[in-house]
Protein backbone atom coordinates (compact mmCIF):
# COMPACT_ATOMS: atom_id res chain seq x y z
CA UNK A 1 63.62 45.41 51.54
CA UNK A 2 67.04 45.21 49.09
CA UNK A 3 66.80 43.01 46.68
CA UNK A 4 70.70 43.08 46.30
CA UNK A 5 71.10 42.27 50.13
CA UNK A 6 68.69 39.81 50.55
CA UNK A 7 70.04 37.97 47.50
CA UNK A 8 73.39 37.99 48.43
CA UNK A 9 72.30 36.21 51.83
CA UNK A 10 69.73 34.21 50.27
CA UNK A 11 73.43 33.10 47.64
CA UNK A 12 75.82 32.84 50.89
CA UNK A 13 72.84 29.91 52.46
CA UNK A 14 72.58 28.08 48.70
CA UNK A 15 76.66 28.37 48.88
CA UNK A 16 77.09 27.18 52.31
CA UNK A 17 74.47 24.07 52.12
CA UNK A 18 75.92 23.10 48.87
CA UNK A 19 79.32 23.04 49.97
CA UNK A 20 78.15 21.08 53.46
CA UNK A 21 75.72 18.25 51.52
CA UNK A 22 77.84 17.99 48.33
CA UNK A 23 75.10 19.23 46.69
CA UNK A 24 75.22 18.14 42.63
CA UNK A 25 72.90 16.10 39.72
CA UNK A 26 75.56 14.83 37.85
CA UNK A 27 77.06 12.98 41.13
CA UNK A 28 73.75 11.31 41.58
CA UNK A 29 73.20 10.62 37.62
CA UNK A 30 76.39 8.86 38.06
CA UNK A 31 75.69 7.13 40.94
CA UNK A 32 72.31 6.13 39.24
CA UNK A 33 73.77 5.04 36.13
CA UNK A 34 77.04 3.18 37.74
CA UNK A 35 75.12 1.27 40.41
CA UNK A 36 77.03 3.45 43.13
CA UNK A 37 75.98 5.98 45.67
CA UNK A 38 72.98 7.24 45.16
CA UNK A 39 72.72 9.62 48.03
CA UNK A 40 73.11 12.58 45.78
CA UNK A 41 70.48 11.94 43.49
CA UNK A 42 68.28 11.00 47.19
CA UNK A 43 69.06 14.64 48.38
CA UNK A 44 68.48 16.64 44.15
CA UNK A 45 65.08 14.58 45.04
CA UNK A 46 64.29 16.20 48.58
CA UNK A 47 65.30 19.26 47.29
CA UNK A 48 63.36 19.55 44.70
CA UNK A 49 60.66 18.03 46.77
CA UNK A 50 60.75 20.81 49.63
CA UNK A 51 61.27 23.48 46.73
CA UNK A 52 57.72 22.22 45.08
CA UNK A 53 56.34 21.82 48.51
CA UNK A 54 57.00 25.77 49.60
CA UNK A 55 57.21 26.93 46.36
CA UNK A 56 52.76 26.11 45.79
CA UNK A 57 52.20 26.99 49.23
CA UNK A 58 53.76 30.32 49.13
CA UNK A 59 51.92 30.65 45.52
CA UNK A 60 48.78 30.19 46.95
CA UNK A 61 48.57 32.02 49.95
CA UNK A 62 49.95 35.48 48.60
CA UNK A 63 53.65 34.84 49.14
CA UNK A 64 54.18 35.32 45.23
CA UNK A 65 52.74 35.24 42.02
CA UNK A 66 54.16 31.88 39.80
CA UNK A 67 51.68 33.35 37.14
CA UNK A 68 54.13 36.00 36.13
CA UNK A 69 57.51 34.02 37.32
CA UNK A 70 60.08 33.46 34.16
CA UNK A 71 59.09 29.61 33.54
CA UNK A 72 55.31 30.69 33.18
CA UNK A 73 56.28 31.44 29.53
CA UNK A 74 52.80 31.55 26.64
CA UNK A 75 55.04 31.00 23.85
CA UNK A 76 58.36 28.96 24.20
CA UNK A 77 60.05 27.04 21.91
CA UNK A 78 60.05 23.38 22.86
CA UNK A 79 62.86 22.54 20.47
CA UNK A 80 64.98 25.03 21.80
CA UNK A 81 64.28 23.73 25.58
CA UNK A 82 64.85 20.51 24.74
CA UNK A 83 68.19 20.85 22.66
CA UNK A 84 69.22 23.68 24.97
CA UNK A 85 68.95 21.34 27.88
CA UNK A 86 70.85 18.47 26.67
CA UNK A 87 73.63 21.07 25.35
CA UNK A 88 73.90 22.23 28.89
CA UNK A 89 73.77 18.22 29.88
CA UNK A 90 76.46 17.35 28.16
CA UNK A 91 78.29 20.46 29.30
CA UNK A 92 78.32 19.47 32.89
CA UNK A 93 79.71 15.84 32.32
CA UNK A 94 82.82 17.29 30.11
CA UNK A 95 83.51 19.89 32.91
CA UNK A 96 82.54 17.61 35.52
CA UNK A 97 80.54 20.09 36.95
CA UNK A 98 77.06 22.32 36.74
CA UNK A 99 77.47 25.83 37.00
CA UNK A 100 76.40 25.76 40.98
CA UNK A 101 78.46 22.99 41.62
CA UNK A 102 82.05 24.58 39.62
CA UNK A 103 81.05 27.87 41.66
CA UNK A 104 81.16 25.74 45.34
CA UNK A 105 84.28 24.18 43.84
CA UNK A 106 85.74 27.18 42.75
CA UNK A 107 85.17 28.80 46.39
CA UNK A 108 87.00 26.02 47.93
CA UNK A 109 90.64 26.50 45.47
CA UNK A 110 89.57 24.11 42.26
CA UNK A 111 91.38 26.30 39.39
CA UNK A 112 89.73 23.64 37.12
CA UNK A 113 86.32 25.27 37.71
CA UNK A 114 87.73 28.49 37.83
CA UNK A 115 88.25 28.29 34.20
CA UNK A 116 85.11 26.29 33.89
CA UNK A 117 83.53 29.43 35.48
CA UNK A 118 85.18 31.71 32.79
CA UNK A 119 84.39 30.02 29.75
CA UNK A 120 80.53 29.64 31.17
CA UNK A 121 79.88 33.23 31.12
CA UNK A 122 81.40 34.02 28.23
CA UNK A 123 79.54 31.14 26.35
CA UNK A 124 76.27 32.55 28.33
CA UNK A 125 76.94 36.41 27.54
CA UNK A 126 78.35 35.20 23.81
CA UNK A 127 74.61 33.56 23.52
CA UNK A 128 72.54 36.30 25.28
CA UNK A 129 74.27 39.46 22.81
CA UNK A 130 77.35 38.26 21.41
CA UNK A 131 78.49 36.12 18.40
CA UNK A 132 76.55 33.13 19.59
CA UNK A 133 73.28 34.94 19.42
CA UNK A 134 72.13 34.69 16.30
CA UNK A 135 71.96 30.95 16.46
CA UNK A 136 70.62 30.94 19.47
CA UNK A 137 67.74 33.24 18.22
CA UNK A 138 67.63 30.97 15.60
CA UNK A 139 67.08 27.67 17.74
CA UNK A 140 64.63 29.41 19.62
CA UNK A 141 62.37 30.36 16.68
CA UNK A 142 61.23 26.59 15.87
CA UNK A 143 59.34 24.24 17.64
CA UNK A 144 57.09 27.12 19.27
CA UNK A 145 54.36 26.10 21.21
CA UNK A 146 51.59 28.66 22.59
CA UNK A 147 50.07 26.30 25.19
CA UNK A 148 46.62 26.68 26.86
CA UNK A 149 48.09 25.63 30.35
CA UNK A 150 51.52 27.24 30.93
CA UNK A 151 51.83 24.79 34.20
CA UNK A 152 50.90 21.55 35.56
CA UNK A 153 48.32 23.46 37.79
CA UNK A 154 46.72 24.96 34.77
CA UNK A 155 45.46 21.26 33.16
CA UNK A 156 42.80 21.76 35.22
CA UNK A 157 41.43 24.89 35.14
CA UNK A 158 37.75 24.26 36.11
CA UNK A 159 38.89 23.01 39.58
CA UNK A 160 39.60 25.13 42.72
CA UNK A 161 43.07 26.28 43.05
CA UNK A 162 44.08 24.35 46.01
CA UNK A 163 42.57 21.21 44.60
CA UNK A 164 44.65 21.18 41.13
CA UNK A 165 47.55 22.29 42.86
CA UNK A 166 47.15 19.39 45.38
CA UNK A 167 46.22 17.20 42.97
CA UNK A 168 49.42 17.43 40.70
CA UNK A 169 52.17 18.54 43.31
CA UNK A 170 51.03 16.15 46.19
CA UNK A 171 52.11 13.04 43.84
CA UNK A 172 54.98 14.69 42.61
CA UNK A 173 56.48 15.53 46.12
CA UNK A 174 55.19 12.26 47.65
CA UNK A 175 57.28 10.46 45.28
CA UNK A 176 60.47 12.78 45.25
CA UNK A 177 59.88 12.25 49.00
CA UNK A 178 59.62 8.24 49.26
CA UNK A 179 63.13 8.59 47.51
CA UNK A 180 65.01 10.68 49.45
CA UNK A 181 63.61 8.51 52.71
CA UNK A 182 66.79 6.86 52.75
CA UNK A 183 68.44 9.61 53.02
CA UNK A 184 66.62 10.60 56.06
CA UNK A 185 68.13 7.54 57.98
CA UNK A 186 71.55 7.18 56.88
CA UNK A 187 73.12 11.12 55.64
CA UNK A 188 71.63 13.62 57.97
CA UNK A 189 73.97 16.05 56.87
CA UNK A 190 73.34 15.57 53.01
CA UNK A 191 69.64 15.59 54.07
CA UNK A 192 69.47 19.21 55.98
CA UNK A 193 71.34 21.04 53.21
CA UNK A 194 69.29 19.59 50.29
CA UNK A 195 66.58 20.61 52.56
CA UNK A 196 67.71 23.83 52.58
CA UNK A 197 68.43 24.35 49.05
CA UNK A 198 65.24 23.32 48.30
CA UNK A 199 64.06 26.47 51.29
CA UNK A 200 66.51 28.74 49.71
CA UNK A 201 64.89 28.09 45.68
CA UNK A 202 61.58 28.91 47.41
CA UNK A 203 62.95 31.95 49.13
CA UNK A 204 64.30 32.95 45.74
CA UNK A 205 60.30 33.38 44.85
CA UNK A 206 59.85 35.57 47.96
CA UNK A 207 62.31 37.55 47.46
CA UNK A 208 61.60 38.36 43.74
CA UNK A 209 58.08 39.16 44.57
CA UNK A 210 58.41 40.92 48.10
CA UNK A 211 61.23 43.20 46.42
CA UNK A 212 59.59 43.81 43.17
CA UNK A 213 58.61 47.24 41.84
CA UNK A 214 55.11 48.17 41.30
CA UNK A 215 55.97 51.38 38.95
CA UNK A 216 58.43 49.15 37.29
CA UNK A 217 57.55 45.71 37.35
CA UNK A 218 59.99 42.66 36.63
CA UNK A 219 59.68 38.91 35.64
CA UNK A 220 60.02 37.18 39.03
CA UNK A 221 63.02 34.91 39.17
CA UNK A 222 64.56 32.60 41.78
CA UNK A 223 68.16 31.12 41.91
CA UNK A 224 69.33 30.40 39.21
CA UNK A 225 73.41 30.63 37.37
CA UNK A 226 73.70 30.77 33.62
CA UNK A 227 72.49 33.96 32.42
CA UNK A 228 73.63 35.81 36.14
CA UNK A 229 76.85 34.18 35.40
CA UNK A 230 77.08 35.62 32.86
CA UNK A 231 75.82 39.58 33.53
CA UNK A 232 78.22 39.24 36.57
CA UNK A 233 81.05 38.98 34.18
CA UNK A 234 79.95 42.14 32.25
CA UNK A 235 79.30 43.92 35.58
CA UNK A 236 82.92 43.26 36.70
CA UNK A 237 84.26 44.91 33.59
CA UNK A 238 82.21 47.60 33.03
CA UNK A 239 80.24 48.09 36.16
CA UNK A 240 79.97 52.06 35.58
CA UNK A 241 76.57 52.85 34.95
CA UNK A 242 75.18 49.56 35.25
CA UNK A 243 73.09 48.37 38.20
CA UNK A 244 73.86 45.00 39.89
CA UNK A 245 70.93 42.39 39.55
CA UNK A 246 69.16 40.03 42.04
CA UNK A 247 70.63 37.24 39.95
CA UNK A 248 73.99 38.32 39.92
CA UNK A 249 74.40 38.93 44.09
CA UNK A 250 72.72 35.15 44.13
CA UNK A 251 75.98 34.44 42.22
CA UNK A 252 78.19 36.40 44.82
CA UNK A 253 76.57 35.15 47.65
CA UNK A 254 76.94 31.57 46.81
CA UNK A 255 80.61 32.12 46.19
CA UNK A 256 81.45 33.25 49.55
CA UNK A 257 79.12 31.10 51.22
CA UNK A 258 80.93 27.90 49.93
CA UNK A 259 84.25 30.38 50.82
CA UNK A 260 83.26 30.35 54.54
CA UNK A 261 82.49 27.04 55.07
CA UNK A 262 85.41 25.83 52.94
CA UNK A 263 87.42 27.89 54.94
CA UNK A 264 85.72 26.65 58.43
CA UNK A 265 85.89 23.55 57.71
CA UNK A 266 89.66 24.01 56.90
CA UNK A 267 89.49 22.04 53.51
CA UNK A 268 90.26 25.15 51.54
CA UNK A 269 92.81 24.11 49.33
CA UNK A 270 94.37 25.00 45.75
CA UNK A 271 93.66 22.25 43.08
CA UNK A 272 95.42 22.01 39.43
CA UNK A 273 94.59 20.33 36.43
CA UNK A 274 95.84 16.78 36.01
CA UNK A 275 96.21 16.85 32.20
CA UNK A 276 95.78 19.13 29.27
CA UNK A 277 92.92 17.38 28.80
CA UNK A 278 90.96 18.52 32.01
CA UNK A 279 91.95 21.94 30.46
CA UNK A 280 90.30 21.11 27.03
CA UNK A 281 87.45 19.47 28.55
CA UNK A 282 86.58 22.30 31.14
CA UNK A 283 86.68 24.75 28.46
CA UNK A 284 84.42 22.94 26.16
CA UNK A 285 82.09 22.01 29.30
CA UNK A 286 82.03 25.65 29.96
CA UNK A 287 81.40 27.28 26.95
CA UNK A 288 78.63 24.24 26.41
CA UNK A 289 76.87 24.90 29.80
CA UNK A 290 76.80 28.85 28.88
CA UNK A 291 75.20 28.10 25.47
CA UNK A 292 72.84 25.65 26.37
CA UNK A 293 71.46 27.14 29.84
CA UNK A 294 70.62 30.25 27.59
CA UNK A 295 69.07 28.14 25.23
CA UNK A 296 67.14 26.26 27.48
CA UNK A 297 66.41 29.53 29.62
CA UNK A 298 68.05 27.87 32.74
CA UNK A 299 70.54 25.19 34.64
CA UNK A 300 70.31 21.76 36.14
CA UNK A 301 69.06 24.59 39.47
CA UNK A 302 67.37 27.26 37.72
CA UNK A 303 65.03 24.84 35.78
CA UNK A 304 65.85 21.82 37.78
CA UNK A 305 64.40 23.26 40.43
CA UNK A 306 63.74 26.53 40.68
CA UNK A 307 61.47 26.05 37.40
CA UNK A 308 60.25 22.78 38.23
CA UNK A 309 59.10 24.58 41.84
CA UNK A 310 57.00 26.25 39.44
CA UNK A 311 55.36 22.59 37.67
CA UNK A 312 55.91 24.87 34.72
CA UNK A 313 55.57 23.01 31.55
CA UNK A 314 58.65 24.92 29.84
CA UNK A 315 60.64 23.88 32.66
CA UNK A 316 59.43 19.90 32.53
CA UNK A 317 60.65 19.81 29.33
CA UNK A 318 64.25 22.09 29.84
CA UNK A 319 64.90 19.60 32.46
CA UNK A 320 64.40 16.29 30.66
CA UNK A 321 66.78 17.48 28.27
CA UNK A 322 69.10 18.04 30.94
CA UNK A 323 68.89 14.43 32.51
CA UNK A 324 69.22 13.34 28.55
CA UNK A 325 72.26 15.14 27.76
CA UNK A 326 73.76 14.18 31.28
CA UNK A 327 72.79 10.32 31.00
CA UNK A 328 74.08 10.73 26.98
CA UNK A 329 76.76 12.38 28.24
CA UNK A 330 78.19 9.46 30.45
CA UNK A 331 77.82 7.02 28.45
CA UNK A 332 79.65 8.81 25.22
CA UNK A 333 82.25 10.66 27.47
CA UNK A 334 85.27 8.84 29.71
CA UNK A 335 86.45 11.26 32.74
């Protein structure tokens, strides 16, 4: 199987259903924490719900191996999650949009996160070997933590497999589940794509692991934005020599995924910025999102729920600083 084609599919589905449901955290964090809608935080919970649900099943019946997946980290930094979360938090409420979410936008004629898309790879790639990389090498050296269970599953180690995996996902996904009931009954359509994100995150750890070379073997990964954000950036300028990644055809695929059904649904059309402020703001968000995803070794998808799939620890903790910097985020910041 190609790892490049498969992920470019497995990118067009996550682009497609996002575009279709309206898929994004910091729409439901609002809605949580203005009393509105809450349907998008309903369908971030069934996502994440399904993704946990497949995600363990797949783990345990040969369908991949979480134990070598990039959230099963021994030694992390839990400072550096933490901070790097919130960073990245705050980042999506000044460019009013996660990385997935500017992407879908982007696809569909919104120059705001076009630029928004620019700055985030450059903040990521400025963090992963440019200027910003000594201090984020720097954050990541305190606060490390070499922890005896790398995952949720792990706190239990005397017990069968099966049983500690059902006893700390089945609570998990009953409650992400009770949430997103509502859902169910009243947005069908915002149901069936978060539903299918929360396939497609899954599928991410099936591909990874059906696809991955035994004579040259690779930390398994699953969708995810920041850091393939971005290495596509460096592959468009100096793709000569340099092989395209898994990550980075997730990143393609979404974008003309949310293309096509932009364009099917004929509500493609070119958006401005308002002020010079959106400009500012988008910029900042940007850069912010590419720093802290790096940091925290994901984004509000790659640890929200591809790592949380996972009921890595490192990811529990990347997250909450995530929903900390978003929650912070609104309350300190006026859009």
């Amino acid at each position: 199987m190609n790892a490049i084609l498969l992920g470019l599919a497995l990118g067009g589905v996550f682009g497609a259903a996002a575009r279709s449901g309206r898929f994004c955290l910091l729409r439901g964090m609002r809605g949580v924490m203005g009393g509105g809608d809450s349907s998008a935080i309903r369908a971030f919970a069934l996502a994440m719900a399904v993704a946990i649900l497949v995600t363990q099943a797949l783990d345990l019946f040969g369908g991949t191996d979480l134990s070598v997946s990039l959230p099963m980290r021994e030694r992390f930094s839990w400072s550096g999650m933490l901070l790097g979360g919130t960073i990245f938090g705050v980042g999506m409420v000044l460019a009013n949009a996660c990385g997935a979410r500017a992407l879908v936008l982007a696809a569909g004629g919104n120059l705001r996160s076009v630029l928004v898309l620019l700055c985030l790879g450059l903040g990521a790639q400025a963090s992963l070997t440019g200027v910003l990389a000594p201090l984020r090498v720097s954050l990541q050296s305190g606060g490390l933590v070499e922890p005896m269970a790398r995952s949720l599953t792990q706190l239990f180690p005397s017990l069968d497999p099966q049983l500690a995996t059902a006893l700390t996902a089945g609570p998990l996904v009953l409650v992400l589940a009770v949430l997103s009931l509502p859902l169910l009954r009243t947005q069908r359509l915002q149901a069936i794509s978060a539903a299918i994100i929360g396939l497609a995150v899954a599928g991410g750890w099936w591909i990874s692991f059906a696809t991955d070379d035994p004579f040259d073997p690779k930390v398994l990964t699953s969708i995810s934005f920041v850091g393939p954000m971005g290495d596509g950036m460096l592959w468009l300028m100096l793709s000569t020599g340099r092989a395209l990644s898994f990550g980075v055809a997730i990143v393609a695929g979404t974008l003309l995924g949310a293309l096509a059904t932009a364009l099917l649904a004929r509500d493609f059309r070119v958006e401005s910025f308002g002020a010079t402020g959106q400009i500012l703001r988008a910029m900042a968000g940007g850069i912010l999102m590419g720093f802290g995803g790096v940091l925290a070794l994901g984004c509000s998808i790659g640890q929200g729920l591809g790592g949380v799939s996972t009921l890595s620890l490192a990811s529990l903790v990347a997250f909450s600083g995530i929903l900390a910097g978003i929650a912070g985020g609104l309350v300190v910041i006026r859009n």
